[in-house]
C-alpha atoms as a PDB file:
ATOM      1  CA  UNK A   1     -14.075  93.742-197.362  1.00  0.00           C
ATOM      2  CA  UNK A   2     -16.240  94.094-194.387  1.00  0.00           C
ATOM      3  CA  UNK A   3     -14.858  93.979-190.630  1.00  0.00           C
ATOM      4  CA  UNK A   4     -15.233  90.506-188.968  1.00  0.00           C
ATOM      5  CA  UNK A   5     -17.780  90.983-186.124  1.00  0.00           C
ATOM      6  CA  UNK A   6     -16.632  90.832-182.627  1.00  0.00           C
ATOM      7  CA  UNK A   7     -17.363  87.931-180.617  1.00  0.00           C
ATOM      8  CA  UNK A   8     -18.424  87.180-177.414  1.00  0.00           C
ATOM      9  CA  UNK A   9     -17.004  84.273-175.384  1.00  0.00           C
ATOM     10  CA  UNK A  10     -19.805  81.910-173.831  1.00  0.00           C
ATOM     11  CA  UNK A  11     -19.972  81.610-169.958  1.00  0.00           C
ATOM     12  CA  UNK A  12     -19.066  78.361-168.763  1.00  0.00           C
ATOM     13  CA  UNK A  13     -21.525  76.806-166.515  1.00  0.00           C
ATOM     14  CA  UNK A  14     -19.726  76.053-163.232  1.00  0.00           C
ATOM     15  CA  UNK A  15     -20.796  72.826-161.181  1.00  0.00           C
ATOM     16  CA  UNK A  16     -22.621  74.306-158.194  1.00  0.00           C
ATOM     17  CA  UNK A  17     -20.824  74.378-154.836  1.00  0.00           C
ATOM     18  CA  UNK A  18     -21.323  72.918-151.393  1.00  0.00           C
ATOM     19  CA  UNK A  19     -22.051  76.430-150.389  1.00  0.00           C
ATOM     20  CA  UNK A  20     -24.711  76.935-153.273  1.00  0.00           C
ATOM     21  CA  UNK A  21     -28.007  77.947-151.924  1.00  0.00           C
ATOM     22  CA  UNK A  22     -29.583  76.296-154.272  1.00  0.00           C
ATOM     23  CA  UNK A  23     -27.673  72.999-153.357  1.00  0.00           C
ATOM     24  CA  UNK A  24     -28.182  73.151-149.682  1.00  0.00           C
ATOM     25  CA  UNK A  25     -32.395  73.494-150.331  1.00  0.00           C
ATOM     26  CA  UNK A  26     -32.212  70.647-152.925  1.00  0.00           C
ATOM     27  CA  UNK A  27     -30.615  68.187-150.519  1.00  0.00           C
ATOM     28  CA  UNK A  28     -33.019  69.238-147.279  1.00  0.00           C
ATOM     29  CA  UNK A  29     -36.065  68.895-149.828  1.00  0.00           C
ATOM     30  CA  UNK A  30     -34.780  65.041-150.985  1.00  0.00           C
ATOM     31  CA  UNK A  31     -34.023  64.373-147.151  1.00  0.00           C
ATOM     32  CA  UNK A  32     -37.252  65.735-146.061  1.00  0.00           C
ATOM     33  CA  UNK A  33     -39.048  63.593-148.353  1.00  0.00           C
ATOM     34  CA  UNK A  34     -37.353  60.319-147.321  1.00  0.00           C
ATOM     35  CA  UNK A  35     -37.681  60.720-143.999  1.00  0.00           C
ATOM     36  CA  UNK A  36     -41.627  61.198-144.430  1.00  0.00           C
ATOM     37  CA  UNK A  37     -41.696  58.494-147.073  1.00  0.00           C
ATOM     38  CA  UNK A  38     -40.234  56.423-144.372  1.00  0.00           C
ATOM     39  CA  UNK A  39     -42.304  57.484-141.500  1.00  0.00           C
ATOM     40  CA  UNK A  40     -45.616  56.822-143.387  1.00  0.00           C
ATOM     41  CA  UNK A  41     -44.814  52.993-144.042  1.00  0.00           C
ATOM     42  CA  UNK A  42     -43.628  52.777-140.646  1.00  0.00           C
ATOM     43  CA  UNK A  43     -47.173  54.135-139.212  1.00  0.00           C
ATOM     44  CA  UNK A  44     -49.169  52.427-141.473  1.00  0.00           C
ATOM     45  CA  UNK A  45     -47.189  48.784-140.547  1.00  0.00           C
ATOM     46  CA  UNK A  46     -47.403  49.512-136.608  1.00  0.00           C
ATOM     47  CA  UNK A  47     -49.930  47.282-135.394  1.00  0.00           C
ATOM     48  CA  UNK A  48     -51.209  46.346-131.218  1.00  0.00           C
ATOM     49  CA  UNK A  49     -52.743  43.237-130.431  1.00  0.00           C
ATOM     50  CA  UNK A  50     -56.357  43.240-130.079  1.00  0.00           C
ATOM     51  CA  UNK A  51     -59.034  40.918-128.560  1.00  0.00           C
ATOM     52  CA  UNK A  52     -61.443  39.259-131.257  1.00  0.00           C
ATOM     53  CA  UNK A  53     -63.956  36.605-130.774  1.00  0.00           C
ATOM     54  CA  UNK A  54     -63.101  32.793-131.002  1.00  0.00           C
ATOM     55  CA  UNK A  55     -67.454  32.676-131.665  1.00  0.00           C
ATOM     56  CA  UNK A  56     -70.467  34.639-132.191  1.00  0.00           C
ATOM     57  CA  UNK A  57     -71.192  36.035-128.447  1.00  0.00           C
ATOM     58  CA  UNK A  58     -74.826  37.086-127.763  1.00  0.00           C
ATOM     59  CA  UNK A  59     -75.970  40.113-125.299  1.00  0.00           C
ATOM     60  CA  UNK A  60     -76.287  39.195-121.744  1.00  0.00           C
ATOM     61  CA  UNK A  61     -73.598  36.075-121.818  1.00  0.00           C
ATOM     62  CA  UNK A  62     -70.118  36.302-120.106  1.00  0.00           C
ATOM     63  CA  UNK A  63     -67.189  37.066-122.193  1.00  0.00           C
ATOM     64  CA  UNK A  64     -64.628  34.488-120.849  1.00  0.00           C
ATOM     65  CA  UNK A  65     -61.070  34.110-121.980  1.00  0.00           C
ATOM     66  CA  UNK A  66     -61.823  31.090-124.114  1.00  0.00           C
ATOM     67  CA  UNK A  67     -64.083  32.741-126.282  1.00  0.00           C
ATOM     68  CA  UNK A  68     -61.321  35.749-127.313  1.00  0.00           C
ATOM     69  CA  UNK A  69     -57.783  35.100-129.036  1.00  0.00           C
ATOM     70  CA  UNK A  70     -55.433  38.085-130.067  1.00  0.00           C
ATOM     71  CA  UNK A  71     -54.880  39.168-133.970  1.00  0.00           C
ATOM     72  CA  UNK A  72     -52.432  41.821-134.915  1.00  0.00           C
ATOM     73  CA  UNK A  73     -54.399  45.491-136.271  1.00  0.00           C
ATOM     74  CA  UNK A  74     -53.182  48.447-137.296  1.00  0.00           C
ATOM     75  CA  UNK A  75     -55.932  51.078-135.217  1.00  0.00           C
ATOM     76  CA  UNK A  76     -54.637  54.608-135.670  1.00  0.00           C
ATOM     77  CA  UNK A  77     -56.108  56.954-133.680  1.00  0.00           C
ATOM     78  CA  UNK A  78     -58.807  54.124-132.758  1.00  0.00           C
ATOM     79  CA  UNK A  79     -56.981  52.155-129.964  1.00  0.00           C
ATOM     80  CA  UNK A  80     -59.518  53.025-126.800  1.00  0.00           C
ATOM     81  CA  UNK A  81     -62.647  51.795-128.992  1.00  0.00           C
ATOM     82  CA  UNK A  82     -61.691  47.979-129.210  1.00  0.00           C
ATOM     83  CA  UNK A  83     -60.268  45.447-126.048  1.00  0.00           C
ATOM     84  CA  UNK A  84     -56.366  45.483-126.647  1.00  0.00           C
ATOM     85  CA  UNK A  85     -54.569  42.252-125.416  1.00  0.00           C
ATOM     86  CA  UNK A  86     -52.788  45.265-123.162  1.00  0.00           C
ATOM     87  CA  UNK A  87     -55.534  45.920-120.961  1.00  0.00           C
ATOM     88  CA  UNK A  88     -57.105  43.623-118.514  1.00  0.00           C
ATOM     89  CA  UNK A  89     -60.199  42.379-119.092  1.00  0.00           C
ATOM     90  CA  UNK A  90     -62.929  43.024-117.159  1.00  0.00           C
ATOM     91  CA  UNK A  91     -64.401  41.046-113.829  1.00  0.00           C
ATOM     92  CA  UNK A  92     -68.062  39.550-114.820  1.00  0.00           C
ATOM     93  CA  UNK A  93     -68.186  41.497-118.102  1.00  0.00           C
ATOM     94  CA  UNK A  94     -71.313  40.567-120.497  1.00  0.00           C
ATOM     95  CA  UNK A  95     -71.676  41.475-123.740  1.00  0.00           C
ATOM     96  CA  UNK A  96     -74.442  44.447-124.287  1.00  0.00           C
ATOM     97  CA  UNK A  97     -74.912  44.014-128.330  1.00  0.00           C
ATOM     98  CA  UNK A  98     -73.821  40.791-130.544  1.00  0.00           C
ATOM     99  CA  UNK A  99     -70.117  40.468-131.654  1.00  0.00           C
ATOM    100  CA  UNK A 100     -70.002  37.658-134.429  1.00  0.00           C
ATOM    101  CA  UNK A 101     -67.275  35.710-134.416  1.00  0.00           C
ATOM    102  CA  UNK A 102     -63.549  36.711-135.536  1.00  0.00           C
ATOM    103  CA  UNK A 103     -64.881  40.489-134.990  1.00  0.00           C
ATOM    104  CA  UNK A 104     -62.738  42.515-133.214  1.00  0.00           C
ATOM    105  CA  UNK A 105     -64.341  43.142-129.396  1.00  0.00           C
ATOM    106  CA  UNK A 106     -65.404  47.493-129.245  1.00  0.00           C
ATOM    107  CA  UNK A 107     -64.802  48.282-125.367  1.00  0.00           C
ATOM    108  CA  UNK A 108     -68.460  49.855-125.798  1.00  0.00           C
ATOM    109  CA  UNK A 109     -69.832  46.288-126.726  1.00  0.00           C
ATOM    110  CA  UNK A 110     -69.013  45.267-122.719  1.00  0.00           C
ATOM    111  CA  UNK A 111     -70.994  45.529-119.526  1.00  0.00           C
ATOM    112  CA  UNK A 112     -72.460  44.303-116.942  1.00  0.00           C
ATOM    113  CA  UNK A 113     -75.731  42.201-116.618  1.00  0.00           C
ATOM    114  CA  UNK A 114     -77.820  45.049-115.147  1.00  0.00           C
ATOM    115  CA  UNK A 115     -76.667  47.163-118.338  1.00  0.00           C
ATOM    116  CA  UNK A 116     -78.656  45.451-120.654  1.00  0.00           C
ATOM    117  CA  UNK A 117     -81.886  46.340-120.406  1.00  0.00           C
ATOM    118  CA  UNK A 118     -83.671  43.461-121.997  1.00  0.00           C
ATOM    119  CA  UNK A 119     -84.814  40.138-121.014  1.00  0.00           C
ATOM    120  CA  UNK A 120     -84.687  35.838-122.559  1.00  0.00           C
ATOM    121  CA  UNK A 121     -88.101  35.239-123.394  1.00  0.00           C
ATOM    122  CA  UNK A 122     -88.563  31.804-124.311  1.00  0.00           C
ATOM    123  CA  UNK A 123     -90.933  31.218-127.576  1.00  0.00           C
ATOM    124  CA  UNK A 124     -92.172  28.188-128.500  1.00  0.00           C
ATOM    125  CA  UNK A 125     -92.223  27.440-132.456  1.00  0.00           C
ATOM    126  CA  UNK A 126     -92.983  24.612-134.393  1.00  0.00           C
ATOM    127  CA  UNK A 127     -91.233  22.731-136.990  1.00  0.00           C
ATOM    128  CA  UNK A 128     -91.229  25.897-139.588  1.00  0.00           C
ATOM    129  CA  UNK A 129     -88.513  27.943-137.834  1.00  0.00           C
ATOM    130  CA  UNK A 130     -86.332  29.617-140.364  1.00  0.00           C
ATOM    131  CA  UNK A 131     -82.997  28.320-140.778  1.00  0.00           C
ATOM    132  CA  UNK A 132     -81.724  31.611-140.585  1.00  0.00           C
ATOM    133  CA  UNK A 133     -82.951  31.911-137.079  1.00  0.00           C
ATOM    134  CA  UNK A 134     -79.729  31.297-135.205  1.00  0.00           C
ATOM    135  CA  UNK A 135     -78.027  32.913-132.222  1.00  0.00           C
ATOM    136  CA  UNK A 136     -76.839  36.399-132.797  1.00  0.00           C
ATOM    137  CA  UNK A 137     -79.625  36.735-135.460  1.00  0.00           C
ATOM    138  CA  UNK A 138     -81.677  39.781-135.732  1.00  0.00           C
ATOM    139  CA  UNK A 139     -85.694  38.476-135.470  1.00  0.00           C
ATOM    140  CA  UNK A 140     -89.103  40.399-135.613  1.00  0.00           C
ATOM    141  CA  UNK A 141     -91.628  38.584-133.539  1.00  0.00           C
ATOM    142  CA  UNK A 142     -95.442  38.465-134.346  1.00  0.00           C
ATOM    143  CA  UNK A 143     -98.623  37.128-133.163  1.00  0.00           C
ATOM    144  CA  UNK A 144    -101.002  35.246-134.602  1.00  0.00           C
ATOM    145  CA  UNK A 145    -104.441  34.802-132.991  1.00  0.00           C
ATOM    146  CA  UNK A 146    -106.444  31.673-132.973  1.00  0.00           C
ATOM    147  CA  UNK A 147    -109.257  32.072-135.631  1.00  0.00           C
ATOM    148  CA  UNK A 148    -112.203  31.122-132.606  1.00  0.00           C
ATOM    149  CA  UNK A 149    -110.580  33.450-130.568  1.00  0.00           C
ATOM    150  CA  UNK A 150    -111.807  36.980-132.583  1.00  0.00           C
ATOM    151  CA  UNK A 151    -108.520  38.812-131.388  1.00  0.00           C
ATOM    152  CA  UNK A 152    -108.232  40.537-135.241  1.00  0.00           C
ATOM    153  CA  UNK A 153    -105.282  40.026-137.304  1.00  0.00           C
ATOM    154  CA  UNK A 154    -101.468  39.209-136.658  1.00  0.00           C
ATOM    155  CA  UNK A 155     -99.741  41.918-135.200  1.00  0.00           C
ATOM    156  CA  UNK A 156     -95.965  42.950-134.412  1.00  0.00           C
ATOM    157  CA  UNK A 157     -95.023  42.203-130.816  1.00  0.00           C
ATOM    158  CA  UNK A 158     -91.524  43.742-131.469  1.00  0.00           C
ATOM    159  CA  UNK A 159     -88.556  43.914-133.608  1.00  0.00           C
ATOM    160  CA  UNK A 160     -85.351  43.347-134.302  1.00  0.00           C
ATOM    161  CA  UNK A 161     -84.510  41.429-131.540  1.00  0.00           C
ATOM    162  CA  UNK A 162     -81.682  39.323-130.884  1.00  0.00           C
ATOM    163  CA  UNK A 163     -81.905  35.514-130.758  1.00  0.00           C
ATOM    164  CA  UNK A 164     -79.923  34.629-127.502  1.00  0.00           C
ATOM    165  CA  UNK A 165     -80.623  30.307-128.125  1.00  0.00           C
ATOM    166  CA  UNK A 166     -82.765  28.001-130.418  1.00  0.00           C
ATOM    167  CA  UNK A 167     -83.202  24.939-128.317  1.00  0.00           C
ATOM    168  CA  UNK A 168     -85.759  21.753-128.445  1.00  0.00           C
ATOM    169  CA  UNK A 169     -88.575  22.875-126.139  1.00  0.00           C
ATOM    170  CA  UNK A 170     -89.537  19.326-125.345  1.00  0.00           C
ATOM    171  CA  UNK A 171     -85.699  18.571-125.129  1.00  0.00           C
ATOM    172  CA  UNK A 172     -85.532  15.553-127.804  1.00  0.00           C
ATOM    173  CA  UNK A 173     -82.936  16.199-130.730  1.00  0.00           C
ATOM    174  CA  UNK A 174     -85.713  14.543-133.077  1.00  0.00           C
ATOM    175  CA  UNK A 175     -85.641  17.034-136.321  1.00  0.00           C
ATOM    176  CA  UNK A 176     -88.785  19.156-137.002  1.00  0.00           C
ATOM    177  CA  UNK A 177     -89.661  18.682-133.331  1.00  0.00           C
ATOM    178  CA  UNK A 178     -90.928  22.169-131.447  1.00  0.00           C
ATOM    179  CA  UNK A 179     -88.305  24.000-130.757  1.00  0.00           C
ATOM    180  CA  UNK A 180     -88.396  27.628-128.997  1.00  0.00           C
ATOM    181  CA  UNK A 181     -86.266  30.482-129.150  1.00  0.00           C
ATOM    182  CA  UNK A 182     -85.060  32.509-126.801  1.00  0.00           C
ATOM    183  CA  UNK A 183     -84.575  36.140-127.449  1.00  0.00           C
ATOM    184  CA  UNK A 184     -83.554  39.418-125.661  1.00  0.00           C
ATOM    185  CA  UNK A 185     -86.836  41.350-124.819  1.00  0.00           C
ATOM    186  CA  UNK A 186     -86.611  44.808-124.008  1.00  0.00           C
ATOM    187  CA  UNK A 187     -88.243  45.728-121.136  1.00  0.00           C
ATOM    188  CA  UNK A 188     -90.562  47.968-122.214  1.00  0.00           C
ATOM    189  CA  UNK A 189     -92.021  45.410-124.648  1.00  0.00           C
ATOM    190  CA  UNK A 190     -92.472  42.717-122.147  1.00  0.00           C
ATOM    191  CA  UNK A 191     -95.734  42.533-120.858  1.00  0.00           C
ATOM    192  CA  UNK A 192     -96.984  42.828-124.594  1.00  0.00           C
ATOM    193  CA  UNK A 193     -94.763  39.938-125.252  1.00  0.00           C
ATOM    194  CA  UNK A 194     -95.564  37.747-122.300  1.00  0.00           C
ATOM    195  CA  UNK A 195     -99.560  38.562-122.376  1.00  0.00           C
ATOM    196  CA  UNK A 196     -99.256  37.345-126.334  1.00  0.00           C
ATOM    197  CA  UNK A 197     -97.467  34.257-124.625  1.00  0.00           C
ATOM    198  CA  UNK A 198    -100.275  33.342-122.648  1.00  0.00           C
ATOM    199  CA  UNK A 199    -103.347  34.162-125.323  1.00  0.00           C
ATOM    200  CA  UNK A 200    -105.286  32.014-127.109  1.00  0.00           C
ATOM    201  CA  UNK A 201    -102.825  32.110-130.619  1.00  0.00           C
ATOM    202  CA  UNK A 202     -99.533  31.432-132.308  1.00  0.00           C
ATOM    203  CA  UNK A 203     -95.969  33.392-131.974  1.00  0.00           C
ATOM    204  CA  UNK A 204     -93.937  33.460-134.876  1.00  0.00           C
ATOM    205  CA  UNK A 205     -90.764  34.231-135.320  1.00  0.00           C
ATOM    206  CA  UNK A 206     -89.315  36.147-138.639  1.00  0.00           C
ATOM    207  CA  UNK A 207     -85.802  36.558-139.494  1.00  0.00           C
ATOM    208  CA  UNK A 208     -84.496  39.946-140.543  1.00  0.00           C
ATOM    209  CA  UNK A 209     -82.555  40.316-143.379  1.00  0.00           C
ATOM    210  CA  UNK A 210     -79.822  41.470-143.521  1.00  0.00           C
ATOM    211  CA  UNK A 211     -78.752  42.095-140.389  1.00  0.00           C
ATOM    212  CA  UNK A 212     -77.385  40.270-137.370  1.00  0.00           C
ATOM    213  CA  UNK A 213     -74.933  37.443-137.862  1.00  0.00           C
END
């Protein structure tokens, strides 16, 4: 009869200590990750109040208190490049590029009047204009030369520029009257605009689109 075969007895597993290694790095891992769990939806709720526009506000007017109310944004990292309700806003500021309206104001969009560089130039239209052609719209502007007058074919004046005001020329609210619109000229394209002005033709004015607001 053969020999029974000697046994072992199986280790019993012992529940870890406080002083476990093992148990000390589980419980800094779990705590690290709540606390940075934490601190990301913290960050990502912070907001600051910021400026935005009550309208659409077109280069070279004021920006006045009534045209601005304050919304709540979360801007990490991007707090210096719009108007916080924190800072004051500036004396006789104007606004150097169009902000439509409900857009938050960028501190670069601000100036003052001699900043600009461009010019309202007044163009008289007739009863065609565009219904797209509105202030804070983005416009090429061409002229057409009178047939009698031999000047060649319609040419650009200058583009994209922004439409500051569409008023009635002759100052009657009749509809399809004249109207004109006024847009911001840059200086350099001036005397090209206002000579076409003054010649013996038609301006017309052509939406972009697209672009502007």
């Amino acid at each position: 009869m053969d020999a029974p075969l000697p046994t072992t007895p199986a280790p019993r597993l012992r529940r870890p200590g406080w002083r476990d290694p093992r148990l000390v790095i589980g419980v800094v891992l779990v705590a690290c990750s709540v606390a940075l769990g934490t601190w990301a939806v913290q960050s990502g709720r912070t907001t600051v109040g910021v400026y935005a526009t009550t309208r659409a506000v077109v280069p070279g007017e004021p920006l006045a208190a009534s045209d601005l109310t304050v919304v709540q944004a979360a801007l990490p990292g991007h707090d210096g490049a719009y108007l916080l309700e924190a800072a004051e806003l500036p004396a006789d500021a104007v606004v150097l590029r169009a902000v439509g309206a409900g857009e938050l104001v960028p501190v670069s969009a601000l100036g003052r009047g001699g900043d600009l560089g461009a010019r309202p130039v007044a163009v008289p239209t007739g009863a065609g204009l565009s219904s797209a052609v509105v202030p804070g719209a983005l416009v090429d502007l061409w002229f057409v030369p009178a047939v009698r007058s031999g000047l060649g074919e319609p040419r650009l004046l200058a583009e994209q520029l922004v439409v500051s005001e569409v008023a009635d020329s002759g100052g009657g609210l009749a509809p399809g009257g004249a109207r004109a619109v006024h847009v911001l000229v840059p200086s350099p394209a001036l005397p090209d605009v206002l000579a076409a002005l003054g010649a013996d033709g038609t301006m017309n004015v052509v939406p972009v689109p697209g672009l502007g607001s």
